[in-house]
C-alpha atoms as a PDB file:
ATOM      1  CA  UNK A   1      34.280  16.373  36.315  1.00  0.00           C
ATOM      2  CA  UNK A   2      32.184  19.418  36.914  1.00  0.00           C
ATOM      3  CA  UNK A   3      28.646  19.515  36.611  1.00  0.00           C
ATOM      4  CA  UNK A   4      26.417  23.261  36.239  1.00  0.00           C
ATOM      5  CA  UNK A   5      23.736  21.973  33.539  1.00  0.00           C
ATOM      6  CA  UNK A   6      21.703  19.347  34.722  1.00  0.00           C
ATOM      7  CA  UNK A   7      18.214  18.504  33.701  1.00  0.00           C
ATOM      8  CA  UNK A   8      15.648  16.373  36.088  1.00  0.00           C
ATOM      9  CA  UNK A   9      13.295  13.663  34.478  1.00  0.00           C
ATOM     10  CA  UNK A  10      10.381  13.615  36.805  1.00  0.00           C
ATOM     11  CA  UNK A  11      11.560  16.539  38.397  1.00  0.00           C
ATOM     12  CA  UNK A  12       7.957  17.327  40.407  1.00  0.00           C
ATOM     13  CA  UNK A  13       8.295  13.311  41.513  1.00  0.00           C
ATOM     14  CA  UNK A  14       9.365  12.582  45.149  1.00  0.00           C
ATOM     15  CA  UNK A  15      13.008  12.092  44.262  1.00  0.00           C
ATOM     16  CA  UNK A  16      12.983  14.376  41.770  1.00  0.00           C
ATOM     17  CA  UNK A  17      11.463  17.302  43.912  1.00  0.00           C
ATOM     18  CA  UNK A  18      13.475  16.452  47.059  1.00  0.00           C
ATOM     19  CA  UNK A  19      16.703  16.660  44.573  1.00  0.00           C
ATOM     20  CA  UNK A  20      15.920  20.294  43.151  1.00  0.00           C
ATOM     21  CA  UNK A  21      14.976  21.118  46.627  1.00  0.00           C
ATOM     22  CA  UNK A  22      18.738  20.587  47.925  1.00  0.00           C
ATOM     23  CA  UNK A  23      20.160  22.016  44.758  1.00  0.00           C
ATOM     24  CA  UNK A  24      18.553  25.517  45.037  1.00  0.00           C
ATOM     25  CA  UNK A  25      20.263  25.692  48.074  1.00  0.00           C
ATOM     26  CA  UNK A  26      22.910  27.109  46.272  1.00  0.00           C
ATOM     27  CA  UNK A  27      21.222  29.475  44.190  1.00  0.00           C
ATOM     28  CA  UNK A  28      23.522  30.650  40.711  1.00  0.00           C
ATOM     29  CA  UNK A  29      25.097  27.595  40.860  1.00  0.00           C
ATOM     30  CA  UNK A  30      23.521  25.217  38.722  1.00  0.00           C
ATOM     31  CA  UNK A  31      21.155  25.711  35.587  1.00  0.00           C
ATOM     32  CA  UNK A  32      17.743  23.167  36.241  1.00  0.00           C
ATOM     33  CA  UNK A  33      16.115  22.250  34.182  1.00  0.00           C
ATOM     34  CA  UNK A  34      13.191  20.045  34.516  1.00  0.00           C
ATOM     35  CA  UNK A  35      11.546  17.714  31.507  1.00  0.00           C
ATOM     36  CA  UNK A  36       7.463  16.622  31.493  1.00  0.00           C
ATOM     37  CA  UNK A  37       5.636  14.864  28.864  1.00  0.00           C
ATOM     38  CA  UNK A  38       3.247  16.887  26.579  1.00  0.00           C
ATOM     39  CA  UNK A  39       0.387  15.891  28.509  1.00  0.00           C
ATOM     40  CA  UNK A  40       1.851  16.797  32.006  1.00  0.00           C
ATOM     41  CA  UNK A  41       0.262  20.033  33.269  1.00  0.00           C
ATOM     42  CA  UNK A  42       3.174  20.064  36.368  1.00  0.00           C
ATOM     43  CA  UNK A  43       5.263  22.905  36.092  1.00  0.00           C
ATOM     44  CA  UNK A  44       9.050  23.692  37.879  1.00  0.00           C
ATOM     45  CA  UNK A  45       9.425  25.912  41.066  1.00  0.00           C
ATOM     46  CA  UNK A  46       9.128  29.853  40.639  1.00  0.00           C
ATOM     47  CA  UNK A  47      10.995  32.352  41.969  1.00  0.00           C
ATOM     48  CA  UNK A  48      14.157  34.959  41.478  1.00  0.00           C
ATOM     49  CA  UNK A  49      16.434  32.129  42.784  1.00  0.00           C
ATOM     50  CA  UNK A  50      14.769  28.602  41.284  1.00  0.00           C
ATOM     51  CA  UNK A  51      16.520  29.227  37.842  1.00  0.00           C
ATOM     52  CA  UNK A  52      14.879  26.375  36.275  1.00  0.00           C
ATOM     53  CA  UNK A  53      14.099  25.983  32.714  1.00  0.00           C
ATOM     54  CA  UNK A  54      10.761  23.677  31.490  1.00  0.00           C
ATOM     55  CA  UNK A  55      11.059  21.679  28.518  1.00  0.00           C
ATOM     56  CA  UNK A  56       7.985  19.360  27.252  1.00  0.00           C
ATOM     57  CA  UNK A  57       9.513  15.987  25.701  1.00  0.00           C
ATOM     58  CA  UNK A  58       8.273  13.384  23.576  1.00  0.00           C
ATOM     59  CA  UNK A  59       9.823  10.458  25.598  1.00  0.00           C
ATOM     60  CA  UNK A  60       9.016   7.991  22.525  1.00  0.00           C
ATOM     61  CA  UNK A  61      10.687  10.403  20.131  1.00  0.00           C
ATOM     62  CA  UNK A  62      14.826   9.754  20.188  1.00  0.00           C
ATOM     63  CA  UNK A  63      15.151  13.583  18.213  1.00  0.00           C
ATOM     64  CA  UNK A  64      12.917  15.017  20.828  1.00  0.00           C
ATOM     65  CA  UNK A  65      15.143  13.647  23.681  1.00  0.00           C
ATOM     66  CA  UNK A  66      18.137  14.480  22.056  1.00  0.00           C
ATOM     67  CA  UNK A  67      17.318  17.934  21.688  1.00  0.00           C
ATOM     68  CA  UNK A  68      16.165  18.052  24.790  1.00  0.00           C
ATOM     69  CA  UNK A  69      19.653  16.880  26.433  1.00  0.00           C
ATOM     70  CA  UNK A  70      21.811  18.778  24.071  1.00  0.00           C
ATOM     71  CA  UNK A  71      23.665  21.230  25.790  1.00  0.00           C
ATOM     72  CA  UNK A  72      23.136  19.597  29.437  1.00  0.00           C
ATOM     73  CA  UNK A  73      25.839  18.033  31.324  1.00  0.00           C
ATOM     74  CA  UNK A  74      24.010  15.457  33.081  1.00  0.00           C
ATOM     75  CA  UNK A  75      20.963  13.704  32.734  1.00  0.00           C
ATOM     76  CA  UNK A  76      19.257  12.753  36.091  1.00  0.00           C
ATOM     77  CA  UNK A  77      16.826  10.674  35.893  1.00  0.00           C
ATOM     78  CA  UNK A  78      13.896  10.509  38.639  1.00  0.00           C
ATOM     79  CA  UNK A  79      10.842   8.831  36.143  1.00  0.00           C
ATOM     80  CA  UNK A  80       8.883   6.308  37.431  1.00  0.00           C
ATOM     81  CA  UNK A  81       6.106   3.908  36.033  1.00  0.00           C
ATOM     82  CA  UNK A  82       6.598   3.235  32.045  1.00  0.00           C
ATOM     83  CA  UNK A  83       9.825   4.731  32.252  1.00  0.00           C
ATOM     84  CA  UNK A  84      11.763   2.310  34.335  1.00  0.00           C
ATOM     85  CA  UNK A  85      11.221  -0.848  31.426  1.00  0.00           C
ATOM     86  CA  UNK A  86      13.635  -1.366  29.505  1.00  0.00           C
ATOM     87  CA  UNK A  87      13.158  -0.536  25.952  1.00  0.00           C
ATOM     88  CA  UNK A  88      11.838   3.301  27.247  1.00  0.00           C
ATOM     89  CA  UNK A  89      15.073   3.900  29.644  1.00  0.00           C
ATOM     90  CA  UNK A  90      17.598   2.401  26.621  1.00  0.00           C
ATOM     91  CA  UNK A  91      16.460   5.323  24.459  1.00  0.00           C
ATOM     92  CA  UNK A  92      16.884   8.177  26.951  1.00  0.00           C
ATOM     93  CA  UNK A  93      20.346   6.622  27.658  1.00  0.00           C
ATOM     94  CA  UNK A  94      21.314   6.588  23.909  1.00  0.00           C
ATOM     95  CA  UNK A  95      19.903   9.867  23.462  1.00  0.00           C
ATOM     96  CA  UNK A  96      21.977  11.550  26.102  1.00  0.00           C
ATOM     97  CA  UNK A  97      25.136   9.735  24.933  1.00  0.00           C
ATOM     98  CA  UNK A  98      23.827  11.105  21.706  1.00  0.00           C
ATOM     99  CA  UNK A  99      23.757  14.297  23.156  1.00  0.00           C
ATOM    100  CA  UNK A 100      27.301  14.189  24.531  1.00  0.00           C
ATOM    101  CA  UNK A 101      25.734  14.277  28.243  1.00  0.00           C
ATOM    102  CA  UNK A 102      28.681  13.661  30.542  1.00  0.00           C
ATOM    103  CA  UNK A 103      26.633  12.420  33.517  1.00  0.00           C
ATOM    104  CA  UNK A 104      23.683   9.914  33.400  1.00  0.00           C
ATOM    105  CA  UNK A 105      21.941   9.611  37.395  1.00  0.00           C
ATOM    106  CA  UNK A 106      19.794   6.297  37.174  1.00  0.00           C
ATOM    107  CA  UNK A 107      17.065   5.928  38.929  1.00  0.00           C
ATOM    108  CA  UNK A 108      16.969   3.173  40.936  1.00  0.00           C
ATOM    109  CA  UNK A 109      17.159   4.956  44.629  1.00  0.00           C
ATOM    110  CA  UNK A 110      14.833   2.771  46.223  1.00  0.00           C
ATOM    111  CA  UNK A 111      16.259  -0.949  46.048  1.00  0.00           C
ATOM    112  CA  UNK A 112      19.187  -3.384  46.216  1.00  0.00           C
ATOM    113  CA  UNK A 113      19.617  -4.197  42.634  1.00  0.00           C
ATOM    114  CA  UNK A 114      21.991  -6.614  43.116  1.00  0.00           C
ATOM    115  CA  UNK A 115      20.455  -8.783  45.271  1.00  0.00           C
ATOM    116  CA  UNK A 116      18.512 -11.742  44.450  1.00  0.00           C
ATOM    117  CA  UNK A 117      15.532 -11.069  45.937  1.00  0.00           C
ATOM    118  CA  UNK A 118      15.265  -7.984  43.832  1.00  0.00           C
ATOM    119  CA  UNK A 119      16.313  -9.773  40.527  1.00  0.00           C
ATOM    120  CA  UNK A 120      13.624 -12.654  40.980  1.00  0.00           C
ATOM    121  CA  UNK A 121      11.053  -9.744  40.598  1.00  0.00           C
ATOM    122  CA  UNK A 122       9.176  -9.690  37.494  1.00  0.00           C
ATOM    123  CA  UNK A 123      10.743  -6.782  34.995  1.00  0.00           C
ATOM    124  CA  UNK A 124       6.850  -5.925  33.841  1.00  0.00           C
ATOM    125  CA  UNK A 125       6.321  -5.018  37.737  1.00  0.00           C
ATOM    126  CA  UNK A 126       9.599  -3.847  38.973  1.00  0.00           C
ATOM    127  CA  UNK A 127      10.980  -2.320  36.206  1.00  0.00           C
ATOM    128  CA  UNK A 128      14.299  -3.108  34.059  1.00  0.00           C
ATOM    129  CA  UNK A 129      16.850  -1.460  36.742  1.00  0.00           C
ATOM    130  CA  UNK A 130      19.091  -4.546  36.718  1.00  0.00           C
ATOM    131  CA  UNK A 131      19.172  -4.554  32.619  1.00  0.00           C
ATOM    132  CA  UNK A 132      19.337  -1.019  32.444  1.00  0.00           C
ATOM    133  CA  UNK A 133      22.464  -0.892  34.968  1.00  0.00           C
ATOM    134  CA  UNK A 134      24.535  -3.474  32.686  1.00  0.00           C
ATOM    135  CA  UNK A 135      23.861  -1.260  29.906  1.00  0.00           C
ATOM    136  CA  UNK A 136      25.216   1.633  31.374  1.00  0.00           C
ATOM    137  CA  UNK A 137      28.243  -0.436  32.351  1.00  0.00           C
ATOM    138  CA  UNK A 138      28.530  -1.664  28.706  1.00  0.00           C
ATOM    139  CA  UNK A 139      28.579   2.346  27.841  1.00  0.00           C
ATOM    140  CA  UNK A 140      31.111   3.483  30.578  1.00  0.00           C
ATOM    141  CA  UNK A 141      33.753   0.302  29.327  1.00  0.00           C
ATOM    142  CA  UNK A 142      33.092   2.044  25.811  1.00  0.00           C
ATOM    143  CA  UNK A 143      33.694   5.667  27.500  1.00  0.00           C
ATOM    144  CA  UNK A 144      30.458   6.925  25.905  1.00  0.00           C
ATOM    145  CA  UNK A 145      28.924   8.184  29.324  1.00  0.00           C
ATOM    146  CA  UNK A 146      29.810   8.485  33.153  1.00  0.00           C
ATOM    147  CA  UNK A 147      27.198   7.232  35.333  1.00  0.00           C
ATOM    148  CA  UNK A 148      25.988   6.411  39.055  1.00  0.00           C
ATOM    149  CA  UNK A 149      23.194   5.385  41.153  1.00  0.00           C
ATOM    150  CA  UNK A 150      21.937   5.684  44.358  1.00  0.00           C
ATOM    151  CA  UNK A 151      20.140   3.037  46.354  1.00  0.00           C
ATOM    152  CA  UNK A 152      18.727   3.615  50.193  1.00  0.00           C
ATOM    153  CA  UNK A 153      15.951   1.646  50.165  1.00  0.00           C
ATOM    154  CA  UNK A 154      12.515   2.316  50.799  1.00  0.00           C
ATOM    155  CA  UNK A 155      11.238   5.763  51.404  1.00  0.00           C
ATOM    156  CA  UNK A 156      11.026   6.078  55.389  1.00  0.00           C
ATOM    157  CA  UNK A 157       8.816   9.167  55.437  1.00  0.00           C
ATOM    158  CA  UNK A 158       6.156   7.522  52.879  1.00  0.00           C
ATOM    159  CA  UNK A 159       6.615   4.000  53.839  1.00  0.00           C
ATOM    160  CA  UNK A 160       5.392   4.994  57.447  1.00  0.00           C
ATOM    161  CA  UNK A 161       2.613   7.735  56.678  1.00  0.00           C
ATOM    162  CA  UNK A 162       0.948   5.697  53.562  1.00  0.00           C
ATOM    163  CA  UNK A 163       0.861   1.925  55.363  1.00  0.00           C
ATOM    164  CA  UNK A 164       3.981  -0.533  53.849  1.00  0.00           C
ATOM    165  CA  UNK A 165       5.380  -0.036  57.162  1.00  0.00           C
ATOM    166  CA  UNK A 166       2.555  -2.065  58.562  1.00  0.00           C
ATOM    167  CA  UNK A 167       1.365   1.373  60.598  1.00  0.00           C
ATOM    168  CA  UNK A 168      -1.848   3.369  60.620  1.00  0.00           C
ATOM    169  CA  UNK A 169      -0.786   6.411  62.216  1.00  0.00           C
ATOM    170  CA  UNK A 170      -4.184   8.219  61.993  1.00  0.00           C
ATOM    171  CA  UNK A 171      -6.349   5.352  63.309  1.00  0.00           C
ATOM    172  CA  UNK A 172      -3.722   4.092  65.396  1.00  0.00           C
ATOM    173  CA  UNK A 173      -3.020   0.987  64.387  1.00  0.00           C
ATOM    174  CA  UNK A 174      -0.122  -1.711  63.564  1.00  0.00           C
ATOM    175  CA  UNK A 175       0.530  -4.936  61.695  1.00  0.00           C
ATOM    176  CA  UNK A 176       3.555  -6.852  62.628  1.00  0.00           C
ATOM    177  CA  UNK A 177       4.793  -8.732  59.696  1.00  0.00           C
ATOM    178  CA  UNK A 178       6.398 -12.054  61.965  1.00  0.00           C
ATOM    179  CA  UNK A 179       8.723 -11.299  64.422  1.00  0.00           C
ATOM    180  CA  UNK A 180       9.210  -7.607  63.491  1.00  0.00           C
ATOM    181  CA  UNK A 181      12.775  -7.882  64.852  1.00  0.00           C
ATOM    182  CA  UNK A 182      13.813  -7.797  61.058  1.00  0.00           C
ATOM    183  CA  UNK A 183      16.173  -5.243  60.468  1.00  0.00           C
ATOM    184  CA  UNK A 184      15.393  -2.534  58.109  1.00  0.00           C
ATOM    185  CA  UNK A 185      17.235  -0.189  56.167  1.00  0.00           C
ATOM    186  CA  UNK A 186      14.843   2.765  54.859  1.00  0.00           C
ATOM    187  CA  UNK A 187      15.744   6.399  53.770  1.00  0.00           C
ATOM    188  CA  UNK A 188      14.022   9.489  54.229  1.00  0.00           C
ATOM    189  CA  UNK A 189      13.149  11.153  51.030  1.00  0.00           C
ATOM    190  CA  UNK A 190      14.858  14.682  51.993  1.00  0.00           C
ATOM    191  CA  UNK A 191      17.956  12.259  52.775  1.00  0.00           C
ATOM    192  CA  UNK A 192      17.793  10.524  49.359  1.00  0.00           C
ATOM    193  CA  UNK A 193      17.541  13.920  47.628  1.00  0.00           C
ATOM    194  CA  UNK A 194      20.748  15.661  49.811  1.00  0.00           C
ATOM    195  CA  UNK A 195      22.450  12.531  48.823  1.00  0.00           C
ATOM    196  CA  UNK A 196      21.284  12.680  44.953  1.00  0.00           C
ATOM    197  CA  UNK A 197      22.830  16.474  45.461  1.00  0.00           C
ATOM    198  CA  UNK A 198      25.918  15.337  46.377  1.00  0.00           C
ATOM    199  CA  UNK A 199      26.388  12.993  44.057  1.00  0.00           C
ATOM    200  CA  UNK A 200      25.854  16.030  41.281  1.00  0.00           C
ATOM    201  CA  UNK A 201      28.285  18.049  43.259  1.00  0.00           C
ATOM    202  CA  UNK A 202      31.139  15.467  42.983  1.00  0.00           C
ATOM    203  CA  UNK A 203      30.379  12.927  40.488  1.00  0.00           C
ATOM    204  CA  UNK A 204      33.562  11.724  40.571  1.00  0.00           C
ATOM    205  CA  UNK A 205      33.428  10.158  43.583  1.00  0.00           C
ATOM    206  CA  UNK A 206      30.531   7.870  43.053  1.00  0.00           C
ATOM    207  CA  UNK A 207      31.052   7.497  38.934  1.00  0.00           C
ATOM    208  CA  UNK A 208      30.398   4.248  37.582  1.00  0.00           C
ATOM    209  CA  UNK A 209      28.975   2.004  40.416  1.00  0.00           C
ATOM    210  CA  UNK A 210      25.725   2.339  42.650  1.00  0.00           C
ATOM    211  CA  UNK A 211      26.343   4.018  46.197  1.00  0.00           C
ATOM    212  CA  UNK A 212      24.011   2.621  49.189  1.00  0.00           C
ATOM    213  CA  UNK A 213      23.155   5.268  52.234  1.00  0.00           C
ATOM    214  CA  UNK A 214      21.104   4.610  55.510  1.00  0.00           C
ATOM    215  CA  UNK A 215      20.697   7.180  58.059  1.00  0.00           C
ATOM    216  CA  UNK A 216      19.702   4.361  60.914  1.00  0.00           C
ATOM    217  CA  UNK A 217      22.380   2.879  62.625  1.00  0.00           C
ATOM    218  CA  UNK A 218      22.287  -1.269  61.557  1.00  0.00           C
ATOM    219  CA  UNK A 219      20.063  -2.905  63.552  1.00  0.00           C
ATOM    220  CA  UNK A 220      17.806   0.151  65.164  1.00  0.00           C
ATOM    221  CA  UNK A 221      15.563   0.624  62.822  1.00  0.00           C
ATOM    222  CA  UNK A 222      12.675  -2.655  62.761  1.00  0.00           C
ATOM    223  CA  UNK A 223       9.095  -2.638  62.989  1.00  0.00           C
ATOM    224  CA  UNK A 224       9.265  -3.220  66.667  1.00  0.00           C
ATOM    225  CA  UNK A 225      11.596  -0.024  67.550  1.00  0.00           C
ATOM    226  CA  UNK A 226       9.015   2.257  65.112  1.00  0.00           C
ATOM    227  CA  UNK A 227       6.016   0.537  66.846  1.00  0.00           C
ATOM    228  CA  UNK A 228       7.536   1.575  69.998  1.00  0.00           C
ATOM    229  CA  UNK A 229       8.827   5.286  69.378  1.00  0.00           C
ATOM    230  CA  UNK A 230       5.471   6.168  67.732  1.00  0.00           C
ATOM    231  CA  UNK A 231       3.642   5.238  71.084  1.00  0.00           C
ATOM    232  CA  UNK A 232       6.304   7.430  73.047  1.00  0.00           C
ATOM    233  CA  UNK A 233       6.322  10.028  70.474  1.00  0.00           C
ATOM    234  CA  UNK A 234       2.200   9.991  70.429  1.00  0.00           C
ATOM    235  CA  UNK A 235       1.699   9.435  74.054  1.00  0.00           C
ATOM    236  CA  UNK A 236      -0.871   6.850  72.670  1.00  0.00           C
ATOM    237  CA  UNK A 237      -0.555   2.699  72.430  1.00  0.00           C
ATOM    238  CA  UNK A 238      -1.444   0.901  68.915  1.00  0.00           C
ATOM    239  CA  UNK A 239      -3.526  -1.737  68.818  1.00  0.00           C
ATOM    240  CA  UNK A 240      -1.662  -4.722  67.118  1.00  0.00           C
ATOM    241  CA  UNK A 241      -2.230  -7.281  64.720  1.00  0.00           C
ATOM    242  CA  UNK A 242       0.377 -10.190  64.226  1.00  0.00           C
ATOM    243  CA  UNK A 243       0.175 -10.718  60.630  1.00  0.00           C
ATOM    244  CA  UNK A 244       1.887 -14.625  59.092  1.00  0.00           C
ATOM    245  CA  UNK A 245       4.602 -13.210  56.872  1.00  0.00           C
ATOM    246  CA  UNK A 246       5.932 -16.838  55.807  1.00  0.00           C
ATOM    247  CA  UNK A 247       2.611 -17.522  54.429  1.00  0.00           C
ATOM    248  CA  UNK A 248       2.784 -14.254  52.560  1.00  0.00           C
ATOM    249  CA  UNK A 249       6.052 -14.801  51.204  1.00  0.00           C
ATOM    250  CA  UNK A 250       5.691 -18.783  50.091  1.00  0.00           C
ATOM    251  CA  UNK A 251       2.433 -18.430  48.206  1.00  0.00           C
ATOM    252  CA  UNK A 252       4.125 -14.957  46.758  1.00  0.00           C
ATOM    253  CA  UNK A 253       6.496 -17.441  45.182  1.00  0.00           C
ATOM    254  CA  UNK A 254       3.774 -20.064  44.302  1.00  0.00           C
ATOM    255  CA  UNK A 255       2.159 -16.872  42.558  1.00  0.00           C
ATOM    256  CA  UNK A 256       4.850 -15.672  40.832  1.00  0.00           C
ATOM    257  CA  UNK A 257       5.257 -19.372  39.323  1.00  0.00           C
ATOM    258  CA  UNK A 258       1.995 -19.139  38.167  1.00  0.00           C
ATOM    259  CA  UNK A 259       3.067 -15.621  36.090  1.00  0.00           C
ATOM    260  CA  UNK A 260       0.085 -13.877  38.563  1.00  0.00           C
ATOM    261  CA  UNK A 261       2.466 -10.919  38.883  1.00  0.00           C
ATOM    262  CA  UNK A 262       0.248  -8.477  40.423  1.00  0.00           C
ATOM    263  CA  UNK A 263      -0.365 -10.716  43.616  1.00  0.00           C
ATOM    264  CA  UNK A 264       3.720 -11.811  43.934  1.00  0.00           C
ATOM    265  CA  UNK A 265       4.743  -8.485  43.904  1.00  0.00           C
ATOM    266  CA  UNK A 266       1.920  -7.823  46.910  1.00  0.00           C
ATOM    267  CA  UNK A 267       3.635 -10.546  48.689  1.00  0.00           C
ATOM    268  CA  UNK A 268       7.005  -9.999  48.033  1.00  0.00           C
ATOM    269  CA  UNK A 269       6.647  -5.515  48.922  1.00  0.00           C
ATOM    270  CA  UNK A 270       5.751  -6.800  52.147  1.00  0.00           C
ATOM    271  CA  UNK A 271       8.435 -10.037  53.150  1.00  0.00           C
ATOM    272  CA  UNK A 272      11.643  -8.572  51.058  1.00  0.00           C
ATOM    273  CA  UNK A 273      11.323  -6.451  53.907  1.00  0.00           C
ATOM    274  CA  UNK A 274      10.514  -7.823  56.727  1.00  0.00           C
ATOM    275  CA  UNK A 275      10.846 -11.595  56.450  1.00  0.00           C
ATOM    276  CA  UNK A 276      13.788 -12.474  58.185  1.00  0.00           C
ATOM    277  CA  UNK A 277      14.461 -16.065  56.257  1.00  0.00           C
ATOM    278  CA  UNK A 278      14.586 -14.676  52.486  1.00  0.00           C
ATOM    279  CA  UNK A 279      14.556 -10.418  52.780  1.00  0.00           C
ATOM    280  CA  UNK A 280      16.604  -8.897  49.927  1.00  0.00           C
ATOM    281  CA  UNK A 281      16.961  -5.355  51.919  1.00  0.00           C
ATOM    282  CA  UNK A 282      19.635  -5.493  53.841  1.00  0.00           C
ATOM    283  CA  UNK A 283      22.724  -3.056  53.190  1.00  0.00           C
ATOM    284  CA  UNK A 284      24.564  -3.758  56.707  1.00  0.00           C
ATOM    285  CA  UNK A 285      28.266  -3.034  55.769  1.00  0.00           C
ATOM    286  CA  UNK A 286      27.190  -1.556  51.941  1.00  0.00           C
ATOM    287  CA  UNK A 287      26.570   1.989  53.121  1.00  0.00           C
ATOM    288  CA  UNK A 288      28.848   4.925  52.323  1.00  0.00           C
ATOM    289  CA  UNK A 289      26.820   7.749  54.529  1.00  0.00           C
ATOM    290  CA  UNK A 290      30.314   9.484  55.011  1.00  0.00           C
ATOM    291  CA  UNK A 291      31.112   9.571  51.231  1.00  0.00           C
ATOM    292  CA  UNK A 292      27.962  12.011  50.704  1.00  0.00           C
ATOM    293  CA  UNK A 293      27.080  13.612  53.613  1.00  0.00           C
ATOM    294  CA  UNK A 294      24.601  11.597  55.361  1.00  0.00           C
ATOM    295  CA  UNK A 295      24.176  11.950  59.118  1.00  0.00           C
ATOM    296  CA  UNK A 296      23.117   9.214  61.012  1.00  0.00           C
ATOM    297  CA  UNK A 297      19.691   9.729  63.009  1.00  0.00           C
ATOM    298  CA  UNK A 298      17.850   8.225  65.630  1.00  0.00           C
ATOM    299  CA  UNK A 299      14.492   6.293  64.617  1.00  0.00           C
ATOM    300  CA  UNK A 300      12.807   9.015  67.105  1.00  0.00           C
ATOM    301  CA  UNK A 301      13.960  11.914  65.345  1.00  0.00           C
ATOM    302  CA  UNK A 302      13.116  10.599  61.885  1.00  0.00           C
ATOM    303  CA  UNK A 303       9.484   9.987  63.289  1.00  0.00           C
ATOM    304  CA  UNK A 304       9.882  13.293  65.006  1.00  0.00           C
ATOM    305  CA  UNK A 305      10.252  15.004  61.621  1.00  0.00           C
ATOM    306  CA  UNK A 306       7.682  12.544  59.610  1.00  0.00           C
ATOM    307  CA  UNK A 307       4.751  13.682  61.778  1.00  0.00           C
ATOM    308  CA  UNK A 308       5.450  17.367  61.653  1.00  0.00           C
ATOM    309  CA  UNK A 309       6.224  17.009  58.009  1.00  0.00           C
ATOM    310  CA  UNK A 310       3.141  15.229  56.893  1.00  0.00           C
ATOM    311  CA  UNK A 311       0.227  15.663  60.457  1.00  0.00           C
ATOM    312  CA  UNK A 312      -1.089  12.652  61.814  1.00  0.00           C
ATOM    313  CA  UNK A 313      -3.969  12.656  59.988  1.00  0.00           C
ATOM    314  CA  UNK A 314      -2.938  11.232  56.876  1.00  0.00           C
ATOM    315  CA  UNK A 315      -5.075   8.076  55.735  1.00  0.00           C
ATOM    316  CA  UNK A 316      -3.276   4.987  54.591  1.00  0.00           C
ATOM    317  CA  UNK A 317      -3.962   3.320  51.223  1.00  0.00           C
ATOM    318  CA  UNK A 318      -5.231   0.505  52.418  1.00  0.00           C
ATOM    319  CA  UNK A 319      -3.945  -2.065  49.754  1.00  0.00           C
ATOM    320  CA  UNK A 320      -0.571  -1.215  51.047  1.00  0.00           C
ATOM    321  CA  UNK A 321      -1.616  -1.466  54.598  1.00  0.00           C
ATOM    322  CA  UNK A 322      -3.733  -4.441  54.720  1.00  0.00           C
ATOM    323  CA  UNK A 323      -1.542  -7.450  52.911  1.00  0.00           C
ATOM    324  CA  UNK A 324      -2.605 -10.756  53.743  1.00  0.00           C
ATOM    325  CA  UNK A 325      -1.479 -13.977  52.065  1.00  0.00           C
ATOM    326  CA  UNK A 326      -2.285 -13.832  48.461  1.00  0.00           C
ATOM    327  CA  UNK A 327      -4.985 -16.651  47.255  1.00  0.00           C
ATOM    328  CA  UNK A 328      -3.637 -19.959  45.790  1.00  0.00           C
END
């Protein structure tokens, strides 16, 4: 199956930026083109080489997708928020099938699916990814569409400069969620979006299942081997705060039995990563770097390239940074 039409939902997103990013690397090769809401006042990359199209969508409207994917080979989609429930992702499915799209790219990217921890989560908070992946199953038995998705956990770059890591860069400062010996598996977002590129160069390989990637070898990458690189890479120590991540993830559970989404999902962001009894992030043994490119790194050099990527003076949101045991 070869791809040269493909059209980006959320294409000025992270994913969806980092994606277009690695595909005008071969310029001529593919027509982009990228898809916003009426409202959205984003607009695609400019230049003699970006070759990429804008189209404004009615994302309620099944004729306005439709038209919208008629013509395109694949469909990739990179929406967040609203997008990701069910009921909204069904319809820009069935409109590309509708459309005769070969290729639909789900966009999951960010999680293990699959695993409990991440099917306990609340679909009004996390999104429908698990529903929406046994649809697209249900269509590819039915040959109606050809699909993948790609899953390599959290964003490294964004996790560590905006505070879920547990580090404030800028005011140097870290919270250790337990032991912080938990392994992590986390992804670069220009890693994610080389991958994603791959995956539209040879769909074949990945069609009709979800492909995991991790740059880190299993087992470097924890809170304790970051907390330690960014004090050689910054020639500066942290000051540390120990933070009770069992408490954070049992009343997590007690509030998510109670339906108080908002403050589960607080507790569970922070120990489905990091606590060691009951994590839902680990893809030791999952991983098929080889299959699309990725390159294993070296938690130095990823920090390395963080920094001079984003400065060290870029302020955590501190609701992400500061997550104590929710009230119960």
């Amino acid at each position: 199956m070869e791809l040269k039409n493909i059209i980006i939902l959320g294409a000025r997103g992270n994913v969806g930026t980092a994606l277009i990013t690695e595909l005008l690397k071969t310029p001529g090769k593919y027509t982009l083109t990228a898809v916003s809401r009426s409202a959205s006042t984003s607009t695609p990359p400019t230049g003699p080489d970006a070759n990429i199209a804008r189209k404004v969508v009615d994302y309620s409207s099944f004729d306005s997708l439709t038209e919208a994917f008629t013509g395109q080979d694949a469909v990739v989609n990179c929406v967040t928020g609203g997008a990701t429930q069910y009921e909204p992702s069904k319809l820009i499915i069935d409109a590309a099938v509708a459309a005769g799209v070969k290729f639909f790219f789900a966009n999951e990217y960010v999680g293990n699916v699959g695993s409990q921890q991440f099917r306990r989560l609340p679909e009004s908070a996390a999104g429908a990814k698990v529903r929406v992946r046994e649809y697209l199953e249900k269509l590819a038995k039915e040959g109606k569409i050809t699909w993948t998705a790609l899953n390599g956990g959290p964003f490294f770059d964004m996790w560590l400069m905006k505070g879920p890591a547990g580090f404030d860069i800028k005011n140097k400062q870290a919270r250790i969620y337990g032991s912080g010996n938990n392994p992590l598996y986390w992804t670069p977002l220009p890693t994610i979006g080389a991958a994603a590129a791959a995956v539209i160069r040879n769909p074949s390989a990945t069609a009709n299942r979800g492909v995991f990637i991790c740059p880190f070898a299993p087992g470097t990458l924890t809170q304790n081997t970051i907390l330690a690189t960014l004090e050689k890479v910054l020639e500066s120590p942290f000051s540390v705060t120990h933070v009770d991540v069992a408490t954070i993830h049992k009343n997590a559970k007690i509030a998510l039995g109670r339906e108080e989404v908002g403050k589960a999902m607080r507790g569970f962001t922070i120990s489905n990563q990091f606590y060691e009894e009951d994590c839902g992030n680990c893809l030791e043994g999952l991983t098929e770097n080889e299959l699309l490119g990725v390159k294993e790194v070296s938690v130095e050099e990823a920090i390395r390239e963080t920094i001079e990527r984003y400065g060290t003076d870029v302020a955590v949101v501190e609701s992400m940074f500061r997550v104590e045991p929710c009230d119960v």
